[in-house]
N, C-alpha and C. Protein backbone atom coordinates (compact mmCIF):
# COMPACT_ATOMS: atom_id res chain seq x y z
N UNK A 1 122.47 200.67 -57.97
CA UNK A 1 122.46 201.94 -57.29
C UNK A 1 123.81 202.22 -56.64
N UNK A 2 124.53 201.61 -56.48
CA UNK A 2 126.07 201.28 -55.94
C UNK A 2 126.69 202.60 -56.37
N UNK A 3 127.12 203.64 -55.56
CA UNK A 3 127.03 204.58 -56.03
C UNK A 3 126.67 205.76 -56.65
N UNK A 4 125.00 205.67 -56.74
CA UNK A 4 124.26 206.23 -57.23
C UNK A 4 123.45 207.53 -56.43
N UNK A 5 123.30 208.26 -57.46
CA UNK A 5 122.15 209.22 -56.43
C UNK A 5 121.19 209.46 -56.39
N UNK A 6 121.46 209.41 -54.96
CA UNK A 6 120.06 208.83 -53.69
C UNK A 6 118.54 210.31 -53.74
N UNK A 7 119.46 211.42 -54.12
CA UNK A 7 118.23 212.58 -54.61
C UNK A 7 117.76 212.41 -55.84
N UNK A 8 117.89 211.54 -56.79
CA UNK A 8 116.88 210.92 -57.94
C UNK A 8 116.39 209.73 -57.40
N UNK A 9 116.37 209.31 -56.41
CA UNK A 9 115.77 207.64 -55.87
C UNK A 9 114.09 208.70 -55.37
N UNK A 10 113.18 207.92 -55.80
CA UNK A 10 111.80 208.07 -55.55
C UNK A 10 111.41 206.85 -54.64
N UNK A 11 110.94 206.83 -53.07
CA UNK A 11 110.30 205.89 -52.84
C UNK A 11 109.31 206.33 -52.26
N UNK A 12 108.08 205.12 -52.70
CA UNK A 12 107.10 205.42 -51.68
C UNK A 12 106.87 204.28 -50.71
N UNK A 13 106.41 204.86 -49.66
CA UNK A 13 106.54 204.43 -47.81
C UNK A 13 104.23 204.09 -47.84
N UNK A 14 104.12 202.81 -47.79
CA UNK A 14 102.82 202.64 -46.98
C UNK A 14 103.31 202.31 -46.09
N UNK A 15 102.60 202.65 -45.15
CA UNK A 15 102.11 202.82 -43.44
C UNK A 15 101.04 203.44 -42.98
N UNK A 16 100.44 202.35 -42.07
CA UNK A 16 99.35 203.11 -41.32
C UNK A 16 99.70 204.15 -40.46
N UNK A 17 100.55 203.50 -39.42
CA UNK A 17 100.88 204.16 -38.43
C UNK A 17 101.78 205.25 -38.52
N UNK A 18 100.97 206.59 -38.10
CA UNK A 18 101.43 207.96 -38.13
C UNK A 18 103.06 207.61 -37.55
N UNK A 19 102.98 207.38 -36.42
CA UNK A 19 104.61 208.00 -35.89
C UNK A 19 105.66 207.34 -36.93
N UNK A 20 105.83 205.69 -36.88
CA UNK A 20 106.43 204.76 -37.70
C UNK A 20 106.64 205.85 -39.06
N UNK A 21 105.41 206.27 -39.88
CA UNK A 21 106.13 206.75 -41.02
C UNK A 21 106.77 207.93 -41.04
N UNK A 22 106.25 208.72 -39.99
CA UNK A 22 107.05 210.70 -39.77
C UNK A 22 108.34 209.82 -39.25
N UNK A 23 108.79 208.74 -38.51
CA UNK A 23 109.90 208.31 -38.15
C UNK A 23 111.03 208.13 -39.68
N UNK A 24 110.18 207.32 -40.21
CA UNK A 24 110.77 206.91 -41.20
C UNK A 24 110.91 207.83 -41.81
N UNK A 25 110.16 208.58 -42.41
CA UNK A 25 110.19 209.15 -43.59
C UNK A 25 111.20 210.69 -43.26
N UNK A 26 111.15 210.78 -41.75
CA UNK A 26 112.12 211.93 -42.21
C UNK A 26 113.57 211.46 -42.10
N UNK A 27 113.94 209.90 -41.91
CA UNK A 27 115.18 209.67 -41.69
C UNK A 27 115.58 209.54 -43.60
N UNK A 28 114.49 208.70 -44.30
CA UNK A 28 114.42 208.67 -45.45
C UNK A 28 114.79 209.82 -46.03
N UNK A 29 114.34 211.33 -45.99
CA UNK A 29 114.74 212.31 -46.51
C UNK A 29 115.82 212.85 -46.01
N UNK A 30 116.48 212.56 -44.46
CA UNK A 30 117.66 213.16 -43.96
C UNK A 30 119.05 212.04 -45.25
N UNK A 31 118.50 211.17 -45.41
CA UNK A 31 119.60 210.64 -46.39
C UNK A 31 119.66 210.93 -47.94
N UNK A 32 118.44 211.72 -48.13
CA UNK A 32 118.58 212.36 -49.15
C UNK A 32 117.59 211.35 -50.54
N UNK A 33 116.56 210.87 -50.10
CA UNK A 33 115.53 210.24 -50.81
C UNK A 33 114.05 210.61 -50.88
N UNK A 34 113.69 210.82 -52.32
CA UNK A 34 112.53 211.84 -52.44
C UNK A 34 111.56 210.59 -51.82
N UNK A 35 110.69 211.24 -50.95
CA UNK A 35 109.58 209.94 -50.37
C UNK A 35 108.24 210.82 -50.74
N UNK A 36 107.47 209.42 -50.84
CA UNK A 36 105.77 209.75 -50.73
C UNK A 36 105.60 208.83 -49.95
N UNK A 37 104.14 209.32 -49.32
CA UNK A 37 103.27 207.67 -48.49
C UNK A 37 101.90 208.23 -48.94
N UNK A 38 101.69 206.42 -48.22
CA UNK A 38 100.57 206.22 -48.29
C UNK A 38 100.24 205.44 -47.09
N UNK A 39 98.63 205.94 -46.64
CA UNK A 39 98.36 205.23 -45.47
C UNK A 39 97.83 204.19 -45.22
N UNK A 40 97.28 203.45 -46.44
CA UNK A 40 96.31 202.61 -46.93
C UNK A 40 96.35 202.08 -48.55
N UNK A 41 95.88 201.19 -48.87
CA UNK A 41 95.95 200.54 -49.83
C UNK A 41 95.51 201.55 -51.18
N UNK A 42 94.36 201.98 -50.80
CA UNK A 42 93.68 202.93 -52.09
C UNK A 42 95.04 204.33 -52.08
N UNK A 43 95.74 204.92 -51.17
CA UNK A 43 96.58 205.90 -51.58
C UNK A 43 97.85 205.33 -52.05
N UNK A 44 97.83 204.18 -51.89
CA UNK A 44 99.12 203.27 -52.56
C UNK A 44 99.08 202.97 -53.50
N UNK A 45 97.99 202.28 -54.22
CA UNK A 45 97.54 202.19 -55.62
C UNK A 45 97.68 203.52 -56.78
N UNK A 46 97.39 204.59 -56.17
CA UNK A 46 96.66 205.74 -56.81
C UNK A 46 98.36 206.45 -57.07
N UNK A 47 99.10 206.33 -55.82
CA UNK A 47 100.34 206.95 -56.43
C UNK A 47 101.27 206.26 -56.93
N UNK A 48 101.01 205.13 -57.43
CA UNK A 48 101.50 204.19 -58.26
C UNK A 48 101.15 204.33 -59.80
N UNK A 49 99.62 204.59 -59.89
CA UNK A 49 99.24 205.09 -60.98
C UNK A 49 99.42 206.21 -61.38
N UNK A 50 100.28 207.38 -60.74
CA UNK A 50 100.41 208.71 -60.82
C UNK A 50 102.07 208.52 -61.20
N UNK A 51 102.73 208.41 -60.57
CA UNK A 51 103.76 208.40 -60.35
C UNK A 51 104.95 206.53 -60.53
N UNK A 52 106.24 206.93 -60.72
CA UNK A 52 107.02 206.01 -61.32
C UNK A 52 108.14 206.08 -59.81
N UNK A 53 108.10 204.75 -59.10
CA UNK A 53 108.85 204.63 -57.84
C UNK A 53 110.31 203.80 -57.99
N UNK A 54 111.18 204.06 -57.62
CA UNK A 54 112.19 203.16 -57.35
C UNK A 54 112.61 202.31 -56.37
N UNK A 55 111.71 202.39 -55.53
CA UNK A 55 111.43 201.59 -54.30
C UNK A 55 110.40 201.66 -53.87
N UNK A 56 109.50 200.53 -53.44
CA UNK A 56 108.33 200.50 -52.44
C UNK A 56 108.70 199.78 -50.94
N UNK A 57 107.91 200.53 -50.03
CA UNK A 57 108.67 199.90 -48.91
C UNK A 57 106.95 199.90 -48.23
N UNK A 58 106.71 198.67 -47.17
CA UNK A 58 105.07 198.82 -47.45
C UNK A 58 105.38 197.77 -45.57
N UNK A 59 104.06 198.25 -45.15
CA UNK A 59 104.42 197.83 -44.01
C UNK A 59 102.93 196.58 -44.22
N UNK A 60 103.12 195.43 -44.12
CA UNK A 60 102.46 194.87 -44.43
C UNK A 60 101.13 193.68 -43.67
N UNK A 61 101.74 194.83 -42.16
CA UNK A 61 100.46 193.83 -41.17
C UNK A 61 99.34 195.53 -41.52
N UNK A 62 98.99 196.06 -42.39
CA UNK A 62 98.16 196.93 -42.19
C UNK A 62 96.63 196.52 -41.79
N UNK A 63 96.23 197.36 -41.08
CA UNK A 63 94.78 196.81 -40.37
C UNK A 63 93.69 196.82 -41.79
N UNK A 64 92.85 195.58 -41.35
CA UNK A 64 91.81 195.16 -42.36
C UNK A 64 91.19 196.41 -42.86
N UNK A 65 89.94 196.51 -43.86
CA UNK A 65 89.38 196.81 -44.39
C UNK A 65 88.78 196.81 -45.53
N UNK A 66 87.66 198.04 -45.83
CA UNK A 66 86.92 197.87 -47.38
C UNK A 66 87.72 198.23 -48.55
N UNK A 67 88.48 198.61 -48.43
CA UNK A 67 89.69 199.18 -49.47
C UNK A 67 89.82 198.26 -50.61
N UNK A 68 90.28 197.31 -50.48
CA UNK A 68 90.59 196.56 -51.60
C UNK A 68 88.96 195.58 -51.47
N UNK A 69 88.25 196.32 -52.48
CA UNK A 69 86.71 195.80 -52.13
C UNK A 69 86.80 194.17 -53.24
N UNK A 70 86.11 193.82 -53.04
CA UNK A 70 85.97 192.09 -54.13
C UNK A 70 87.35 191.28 -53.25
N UNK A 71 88.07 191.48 -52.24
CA UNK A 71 89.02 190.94 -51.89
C UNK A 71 88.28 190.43 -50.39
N UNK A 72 89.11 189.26 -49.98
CA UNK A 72 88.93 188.48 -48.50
C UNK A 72 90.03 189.21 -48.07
N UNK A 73 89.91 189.63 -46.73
CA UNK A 73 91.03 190.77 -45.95
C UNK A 73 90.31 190.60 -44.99
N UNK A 74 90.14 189.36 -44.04
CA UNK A 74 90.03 189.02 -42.95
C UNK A 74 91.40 189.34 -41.76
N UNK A 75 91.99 189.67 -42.22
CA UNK A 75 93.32 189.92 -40.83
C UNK A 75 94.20 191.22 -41.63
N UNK A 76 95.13 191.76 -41.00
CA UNK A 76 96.15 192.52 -41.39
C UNK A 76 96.87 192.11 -42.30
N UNK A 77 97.81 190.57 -42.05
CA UNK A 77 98.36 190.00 -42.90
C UNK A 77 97.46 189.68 -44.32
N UNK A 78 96.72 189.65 -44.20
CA UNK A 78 95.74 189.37 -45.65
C UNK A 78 95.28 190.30 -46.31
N UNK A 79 95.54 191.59 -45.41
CA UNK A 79 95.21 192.50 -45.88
C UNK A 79 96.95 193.16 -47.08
N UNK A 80 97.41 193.11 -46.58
CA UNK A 80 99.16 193.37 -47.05
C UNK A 80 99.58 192.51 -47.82
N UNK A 81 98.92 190.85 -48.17
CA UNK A 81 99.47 189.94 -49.16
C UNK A 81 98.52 191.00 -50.08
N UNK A 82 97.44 191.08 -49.91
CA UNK A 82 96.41 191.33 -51.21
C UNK A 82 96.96 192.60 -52.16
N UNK A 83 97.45 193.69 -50.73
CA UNK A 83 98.06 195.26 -51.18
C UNK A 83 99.26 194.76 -51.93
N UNK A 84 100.08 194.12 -51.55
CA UNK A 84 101.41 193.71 -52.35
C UNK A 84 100.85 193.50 -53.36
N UNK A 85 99.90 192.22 -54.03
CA UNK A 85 99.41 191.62 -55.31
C UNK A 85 99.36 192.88 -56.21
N UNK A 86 98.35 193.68 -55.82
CA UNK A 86 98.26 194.59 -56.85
C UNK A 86 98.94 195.43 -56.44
N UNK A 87 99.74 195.88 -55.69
CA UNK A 87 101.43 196.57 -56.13
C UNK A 87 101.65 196.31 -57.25
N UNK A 88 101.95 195.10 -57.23
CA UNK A 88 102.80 194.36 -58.30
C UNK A 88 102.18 194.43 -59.78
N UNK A 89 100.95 194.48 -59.59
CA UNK A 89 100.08 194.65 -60.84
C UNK A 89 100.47 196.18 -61.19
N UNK A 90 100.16 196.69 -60.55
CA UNK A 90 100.19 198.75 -60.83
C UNK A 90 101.69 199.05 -61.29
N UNK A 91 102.87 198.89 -60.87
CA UNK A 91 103.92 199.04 -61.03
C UNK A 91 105.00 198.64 -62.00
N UNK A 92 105.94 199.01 -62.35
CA UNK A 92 106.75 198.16 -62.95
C UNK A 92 107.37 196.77 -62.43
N UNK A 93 107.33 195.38 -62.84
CA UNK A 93 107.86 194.43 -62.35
C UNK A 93 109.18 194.60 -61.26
N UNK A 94 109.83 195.40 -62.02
CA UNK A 94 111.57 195.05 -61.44
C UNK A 94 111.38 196.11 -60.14
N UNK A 95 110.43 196.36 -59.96
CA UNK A 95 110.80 197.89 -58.27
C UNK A 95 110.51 196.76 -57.25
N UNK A 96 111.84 197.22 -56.64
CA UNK A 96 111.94 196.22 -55.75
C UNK A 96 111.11 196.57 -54.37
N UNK A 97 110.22 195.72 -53.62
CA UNK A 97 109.46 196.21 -52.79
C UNK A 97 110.35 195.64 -51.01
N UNK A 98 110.46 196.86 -50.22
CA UNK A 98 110.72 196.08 -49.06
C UNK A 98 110.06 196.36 -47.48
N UNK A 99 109.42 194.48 -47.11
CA UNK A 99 108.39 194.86 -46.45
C UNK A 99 108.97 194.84 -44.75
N UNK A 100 107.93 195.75 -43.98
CA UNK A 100 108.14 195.28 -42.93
C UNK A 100 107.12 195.03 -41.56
N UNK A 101 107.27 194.44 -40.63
CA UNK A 101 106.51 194.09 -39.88
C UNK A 101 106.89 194.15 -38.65
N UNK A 102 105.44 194.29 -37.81
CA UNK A 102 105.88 194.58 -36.02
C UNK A 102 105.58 192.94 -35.34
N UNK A 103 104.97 192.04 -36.39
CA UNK A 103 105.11 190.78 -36.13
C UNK A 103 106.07 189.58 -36.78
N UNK A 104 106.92 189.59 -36.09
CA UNK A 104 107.90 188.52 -36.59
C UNK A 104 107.70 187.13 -36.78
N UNK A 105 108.02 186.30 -37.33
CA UNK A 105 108.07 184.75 -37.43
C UNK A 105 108.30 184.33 -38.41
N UNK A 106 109.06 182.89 -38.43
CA UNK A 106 109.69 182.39 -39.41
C UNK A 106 108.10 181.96 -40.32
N UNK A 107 107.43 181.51 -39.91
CA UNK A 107 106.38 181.25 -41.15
C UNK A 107 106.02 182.88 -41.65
N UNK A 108 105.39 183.71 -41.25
CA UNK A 108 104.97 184.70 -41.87
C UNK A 108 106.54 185.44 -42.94
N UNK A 109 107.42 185.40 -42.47
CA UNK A 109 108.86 185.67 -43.11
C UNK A 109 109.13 185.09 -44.52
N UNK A 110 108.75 183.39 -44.18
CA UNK A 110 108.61 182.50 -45.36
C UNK A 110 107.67 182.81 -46.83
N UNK A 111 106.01 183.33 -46.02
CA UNK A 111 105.03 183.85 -46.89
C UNK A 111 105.47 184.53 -47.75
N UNK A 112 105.74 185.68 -46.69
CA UNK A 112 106.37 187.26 -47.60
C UNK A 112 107.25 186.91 -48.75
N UNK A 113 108.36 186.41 -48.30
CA UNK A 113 109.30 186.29 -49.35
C UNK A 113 109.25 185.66 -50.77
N UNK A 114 108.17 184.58 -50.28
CA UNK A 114 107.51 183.89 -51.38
C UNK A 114 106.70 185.31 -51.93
N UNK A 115 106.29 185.67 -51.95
CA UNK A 115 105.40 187.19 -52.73
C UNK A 115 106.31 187.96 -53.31
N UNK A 116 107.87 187.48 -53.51
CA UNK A 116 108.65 188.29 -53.85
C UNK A 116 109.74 189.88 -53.59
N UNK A 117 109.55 189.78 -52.32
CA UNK A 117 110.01 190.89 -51.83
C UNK A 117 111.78 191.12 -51.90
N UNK A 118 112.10 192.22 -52.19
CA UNK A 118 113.31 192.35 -51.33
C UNK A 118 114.10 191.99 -50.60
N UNK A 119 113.36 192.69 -49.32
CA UNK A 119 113.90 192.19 -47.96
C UNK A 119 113.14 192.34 -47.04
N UNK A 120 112.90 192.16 -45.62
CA UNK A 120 111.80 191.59 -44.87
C UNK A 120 112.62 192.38 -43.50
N UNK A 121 111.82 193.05 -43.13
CA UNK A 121 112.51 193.64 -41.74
C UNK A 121 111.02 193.92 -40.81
N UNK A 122 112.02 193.46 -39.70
CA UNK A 122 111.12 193.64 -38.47
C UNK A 122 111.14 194.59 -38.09
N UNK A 123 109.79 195.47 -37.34
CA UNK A 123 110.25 197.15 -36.76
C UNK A 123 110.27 196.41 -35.06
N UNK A 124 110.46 197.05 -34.28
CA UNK A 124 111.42 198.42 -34.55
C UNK A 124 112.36 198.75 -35.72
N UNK A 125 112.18 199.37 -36.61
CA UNK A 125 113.51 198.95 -37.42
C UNK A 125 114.52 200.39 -37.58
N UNK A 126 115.77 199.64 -37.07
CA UNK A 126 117.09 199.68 -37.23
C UNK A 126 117.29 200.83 -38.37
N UNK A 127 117.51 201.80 -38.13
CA UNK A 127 118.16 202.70 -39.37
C UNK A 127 119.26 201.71 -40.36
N UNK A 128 120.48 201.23 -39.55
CA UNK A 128 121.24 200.83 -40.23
C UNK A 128 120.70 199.69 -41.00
N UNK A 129 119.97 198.75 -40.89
CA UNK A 129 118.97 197.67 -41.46
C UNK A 129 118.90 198.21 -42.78
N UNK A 130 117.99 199.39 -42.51
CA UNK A 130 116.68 199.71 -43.32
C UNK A 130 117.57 200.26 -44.65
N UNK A 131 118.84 201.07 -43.98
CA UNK A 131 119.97 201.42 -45.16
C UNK A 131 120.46 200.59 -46.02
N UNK A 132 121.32 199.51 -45.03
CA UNK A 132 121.39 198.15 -46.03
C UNK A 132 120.38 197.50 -46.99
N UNK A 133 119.37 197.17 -46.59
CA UNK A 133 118.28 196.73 -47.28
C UNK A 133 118.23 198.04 -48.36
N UNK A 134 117.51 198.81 -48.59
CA UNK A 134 117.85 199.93 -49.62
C UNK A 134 118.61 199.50 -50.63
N UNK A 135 119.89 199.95 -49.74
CA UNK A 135 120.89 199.85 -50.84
C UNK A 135 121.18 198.31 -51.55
N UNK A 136 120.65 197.21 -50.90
CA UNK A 136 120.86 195.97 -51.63
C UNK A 136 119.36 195.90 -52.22
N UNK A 137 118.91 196.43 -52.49
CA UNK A 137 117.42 196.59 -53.05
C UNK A 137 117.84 197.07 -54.49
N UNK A 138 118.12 198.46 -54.48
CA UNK A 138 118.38 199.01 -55.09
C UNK A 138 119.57 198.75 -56.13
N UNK A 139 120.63 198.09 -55.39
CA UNK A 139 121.43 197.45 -56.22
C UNK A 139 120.93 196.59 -56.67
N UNK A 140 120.24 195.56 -56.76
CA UNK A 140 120.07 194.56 -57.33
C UNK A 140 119.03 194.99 -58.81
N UNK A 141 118.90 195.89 -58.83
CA UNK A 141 117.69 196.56 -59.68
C UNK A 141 118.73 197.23 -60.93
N UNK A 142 119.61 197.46 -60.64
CA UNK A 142 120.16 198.40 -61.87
C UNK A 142 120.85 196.83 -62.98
N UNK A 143 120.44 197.81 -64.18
CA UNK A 143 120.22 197.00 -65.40
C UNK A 143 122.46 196.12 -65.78
């Protein structure tokens, strides 16, 4: 993406939390990146199956539920390994996903990364972070 343009970049944004994504997502479009969200696992899936992303960015302590039904999603975190899994199933392999969390720690950091992610950011998160990450996301993706 090293030079590339950022008004053909498609990403979509899960998040539960209302403010976090109107935060995000309009800084996301002030830089000039077409965004969708989703608030939950089933609208994440569905515009995956609709639509072709160049980034997923997924906040991954999302609160439990029936959503991903036949699944154990006893905590948030279990709930966000499971949503990642079938990300990964729905999507093309190479979209690079980058997650983030309002709970930090080197073990949960370790998990994630093992699931293949990107990059791993803690919120509050940092505009300038979230740019870097992007753009080394994104770079790493072009053929």
């Amino acid at each position: 993406m090293k030079g590339g343009n950022r008004a053909n970049t498609r990403v979509l944004y899960v998040e539960d939390d209302i403010e976090e994504r109107k935060r995000l997502v309009d800084f996301l479009r002030l830089k000039g990146y077409i965004v969708d969200t989703a608030d939950d696992g089933p609208q994440a899936l569905a515009a995956l199956r609709s639509s072709e992303y160049d980034l997923v960015i997924l906040d991954v302590m999302m609160a439990p539920g029936n959503e991903l039904k036949g699944e154990d999603v006893a905590s948030g975190f279990e709930t966000g390994k499971v949503l990642l899994r079938k990300l990964r199933e729905e999507m093309k392999s190479h979209t690079p996903v980058i997650v983030l969390t309002a709970h930090p720690g080197a073990e949960l950091e370790n998990q994630i990364r093992d699931l293949g992610v990107a990059a791993y950011l803690n919120k509050p998160i940092a505009p300038d972070d979230l740019e870097t990450a992007i753009a080394d996301a994104l770079e790493e993706t072009v053929p």
